[in-house]
C-alpha atoms as a PDB file:
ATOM      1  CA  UNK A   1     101.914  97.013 166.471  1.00  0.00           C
ATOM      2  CA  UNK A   2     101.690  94.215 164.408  1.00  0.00           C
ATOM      3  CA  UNK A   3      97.616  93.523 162.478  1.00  0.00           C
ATOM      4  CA  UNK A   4      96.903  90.521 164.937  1.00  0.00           C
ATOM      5  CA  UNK A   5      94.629  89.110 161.582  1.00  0.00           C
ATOM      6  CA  UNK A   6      97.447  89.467 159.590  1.00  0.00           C
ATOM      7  CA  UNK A   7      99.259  86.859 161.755  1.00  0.00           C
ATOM      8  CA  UNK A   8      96.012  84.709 162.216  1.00  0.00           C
ATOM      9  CA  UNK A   9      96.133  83.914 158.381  1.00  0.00           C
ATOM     10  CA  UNK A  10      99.560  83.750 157.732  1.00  0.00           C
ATOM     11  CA  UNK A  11      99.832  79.905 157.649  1.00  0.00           C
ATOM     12  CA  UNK A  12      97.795  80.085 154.880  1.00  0.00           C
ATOM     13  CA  UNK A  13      99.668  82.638 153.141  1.00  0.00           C
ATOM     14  CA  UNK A  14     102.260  82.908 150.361  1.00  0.00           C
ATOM     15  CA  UNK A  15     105.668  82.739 152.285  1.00  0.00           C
ATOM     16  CA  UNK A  16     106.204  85.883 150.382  1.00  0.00           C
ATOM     17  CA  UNK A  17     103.471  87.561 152.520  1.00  0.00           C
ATOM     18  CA  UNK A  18     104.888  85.714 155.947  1.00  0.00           C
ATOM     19  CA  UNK A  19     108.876  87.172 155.139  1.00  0.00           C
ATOM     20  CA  UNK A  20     107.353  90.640 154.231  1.00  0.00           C
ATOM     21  CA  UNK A  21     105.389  90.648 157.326  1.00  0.00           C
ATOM     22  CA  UNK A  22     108.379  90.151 159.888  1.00  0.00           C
ATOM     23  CA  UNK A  23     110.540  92.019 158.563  1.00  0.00           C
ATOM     24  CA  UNK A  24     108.528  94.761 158.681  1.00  0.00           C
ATOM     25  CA  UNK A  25     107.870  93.624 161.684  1.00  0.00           C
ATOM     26  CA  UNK A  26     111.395  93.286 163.218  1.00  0.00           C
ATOM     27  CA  UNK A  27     111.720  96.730 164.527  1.00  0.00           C
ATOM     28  CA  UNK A  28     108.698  96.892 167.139  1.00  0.00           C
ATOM     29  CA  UNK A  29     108.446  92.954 167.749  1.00  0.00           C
ATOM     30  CA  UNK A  30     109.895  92.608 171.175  1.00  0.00           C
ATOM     31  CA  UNK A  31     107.329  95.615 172.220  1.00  0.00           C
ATOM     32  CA  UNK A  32     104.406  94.068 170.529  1.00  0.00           C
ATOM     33  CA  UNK A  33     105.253  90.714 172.235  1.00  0.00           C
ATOM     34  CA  UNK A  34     106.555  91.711 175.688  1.00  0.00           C
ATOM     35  CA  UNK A  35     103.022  93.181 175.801  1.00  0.00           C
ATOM     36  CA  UNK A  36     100.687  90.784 175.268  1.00  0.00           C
ATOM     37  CA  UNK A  37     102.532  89.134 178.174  1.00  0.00           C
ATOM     38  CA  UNK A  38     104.307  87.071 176.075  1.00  0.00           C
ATOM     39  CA  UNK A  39     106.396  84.547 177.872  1.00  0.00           C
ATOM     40  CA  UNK A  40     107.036  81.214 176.131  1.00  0.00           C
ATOM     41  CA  UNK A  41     111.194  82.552 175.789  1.00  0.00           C
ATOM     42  CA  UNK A  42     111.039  82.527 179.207  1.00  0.00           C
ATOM     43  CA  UNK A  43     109.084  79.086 179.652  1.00  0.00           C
ATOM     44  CA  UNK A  44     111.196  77.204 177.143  1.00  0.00           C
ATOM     45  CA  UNK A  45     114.202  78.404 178.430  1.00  0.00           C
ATOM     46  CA  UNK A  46     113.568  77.250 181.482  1.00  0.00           C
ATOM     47  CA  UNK A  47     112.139  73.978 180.360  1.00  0.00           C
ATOM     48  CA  UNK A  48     115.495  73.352 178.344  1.00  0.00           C
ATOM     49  CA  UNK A  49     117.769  73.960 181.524  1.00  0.00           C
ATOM     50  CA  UNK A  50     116.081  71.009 183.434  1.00  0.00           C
ATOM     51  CA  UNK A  51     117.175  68.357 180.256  1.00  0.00           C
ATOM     52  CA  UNK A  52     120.075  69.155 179.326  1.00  0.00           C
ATOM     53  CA  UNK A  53     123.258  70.612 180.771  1.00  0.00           C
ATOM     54  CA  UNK A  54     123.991  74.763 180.102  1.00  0.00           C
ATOM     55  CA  UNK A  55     127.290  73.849 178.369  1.00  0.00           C
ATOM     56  CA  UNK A  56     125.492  71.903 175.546  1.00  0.00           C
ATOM     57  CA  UNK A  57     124.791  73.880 171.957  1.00  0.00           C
ATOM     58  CA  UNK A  58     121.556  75.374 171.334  1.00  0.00           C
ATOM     59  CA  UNK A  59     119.735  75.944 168.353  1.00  0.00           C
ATOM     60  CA  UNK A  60     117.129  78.460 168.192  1.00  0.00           C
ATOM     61  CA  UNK A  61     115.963  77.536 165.016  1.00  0.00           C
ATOM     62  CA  UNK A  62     113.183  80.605 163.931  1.00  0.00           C
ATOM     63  CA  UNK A  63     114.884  83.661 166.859  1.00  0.00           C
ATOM     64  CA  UNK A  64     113.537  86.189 164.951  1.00  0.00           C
ATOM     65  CA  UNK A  65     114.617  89.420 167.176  1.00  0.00           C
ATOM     66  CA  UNK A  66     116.807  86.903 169.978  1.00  0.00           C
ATOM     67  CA  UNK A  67     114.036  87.115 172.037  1.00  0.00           C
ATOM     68  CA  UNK A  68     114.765  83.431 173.108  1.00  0.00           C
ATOM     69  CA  UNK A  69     118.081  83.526 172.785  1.00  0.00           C
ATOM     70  CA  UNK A  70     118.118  86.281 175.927  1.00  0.00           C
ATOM     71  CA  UNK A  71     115.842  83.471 177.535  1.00  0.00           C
ATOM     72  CA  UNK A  72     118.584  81.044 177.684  1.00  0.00           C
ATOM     73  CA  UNK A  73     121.458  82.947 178.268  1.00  0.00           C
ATOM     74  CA  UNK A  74     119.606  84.356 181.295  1.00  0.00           C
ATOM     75  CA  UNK A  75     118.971  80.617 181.997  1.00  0.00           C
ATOM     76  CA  UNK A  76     123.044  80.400 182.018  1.00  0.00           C
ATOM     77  CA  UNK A  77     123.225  78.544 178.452  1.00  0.00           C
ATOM     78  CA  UNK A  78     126.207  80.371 176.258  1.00  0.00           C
ATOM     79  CA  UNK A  79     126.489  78.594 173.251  1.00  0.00           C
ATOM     80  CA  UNK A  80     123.603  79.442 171.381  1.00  0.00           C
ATOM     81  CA  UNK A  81     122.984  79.598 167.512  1.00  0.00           C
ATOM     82  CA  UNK A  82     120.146  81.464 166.052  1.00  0.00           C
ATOM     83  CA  UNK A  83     118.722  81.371 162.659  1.00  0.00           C
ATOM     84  CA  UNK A  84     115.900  82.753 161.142  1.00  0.00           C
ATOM     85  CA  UNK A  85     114.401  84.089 157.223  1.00  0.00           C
ATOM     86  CA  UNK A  86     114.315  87.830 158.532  1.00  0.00           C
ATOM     87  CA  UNK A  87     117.399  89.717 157.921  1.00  0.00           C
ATOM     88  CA  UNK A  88     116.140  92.797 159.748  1.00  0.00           C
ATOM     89  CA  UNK A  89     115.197  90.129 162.450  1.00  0.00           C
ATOM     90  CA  UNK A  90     118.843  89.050 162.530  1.00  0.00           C
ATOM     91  CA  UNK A  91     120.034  91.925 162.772  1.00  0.00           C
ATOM     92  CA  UNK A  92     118.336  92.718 165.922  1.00  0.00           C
ATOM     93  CA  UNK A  93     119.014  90.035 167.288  1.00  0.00           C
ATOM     94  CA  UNK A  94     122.539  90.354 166.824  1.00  0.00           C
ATOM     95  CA  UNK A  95     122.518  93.829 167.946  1.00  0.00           C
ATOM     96  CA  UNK A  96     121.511  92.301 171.169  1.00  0.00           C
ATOM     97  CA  UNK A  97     123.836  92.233 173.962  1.00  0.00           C
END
């Protein structure tokens, strides 16, 4: 599990610090998250699909693991572009069916 003062401070970190953190991250982040009850993937997703139709393209600029990404394509959006400065992030997310 993720050092919750380790994310508290990382605004004011180096960005060197904020990369190393998630992508060391990246393999128990969806745990960590879905456990603290987590649920703004959910909330945004469903937020999106009352302004704007499920055909449009969707950027999830930041998905680190696709957490979000799930979110809308459970909300029935299917064209859905993810980026994010985590490779091992990416990769998850990618992974993800």
């Amino acid at each position: 599990m993720a050092d919750v003062r380790q994310l508290k401070v990382q605004s004011e970190s180096d960005p060197a610090q904020v990369h190393q953190l998630y992508d060391e991250w990246a393999a128990g982040y969806d745990k960590d998250l879905i456990a603290w009850g987590y649920d703004a993937p959910a909330v945004g997703a469903a937020m999106l699909g009352k302004l704007v139709a499920t055909d449009a393209r969707v950027l999830d600029a930041g998905c680190g693991t696709g957490l979000t990404g799930l979110a809308l394509r459970d909300a029935g959006f299917q064209n859905i572009v993810g980026i994010d400065f985590s490779a091992p992030s990416l990769q998850k997310a990618s992974a993800t069916d």
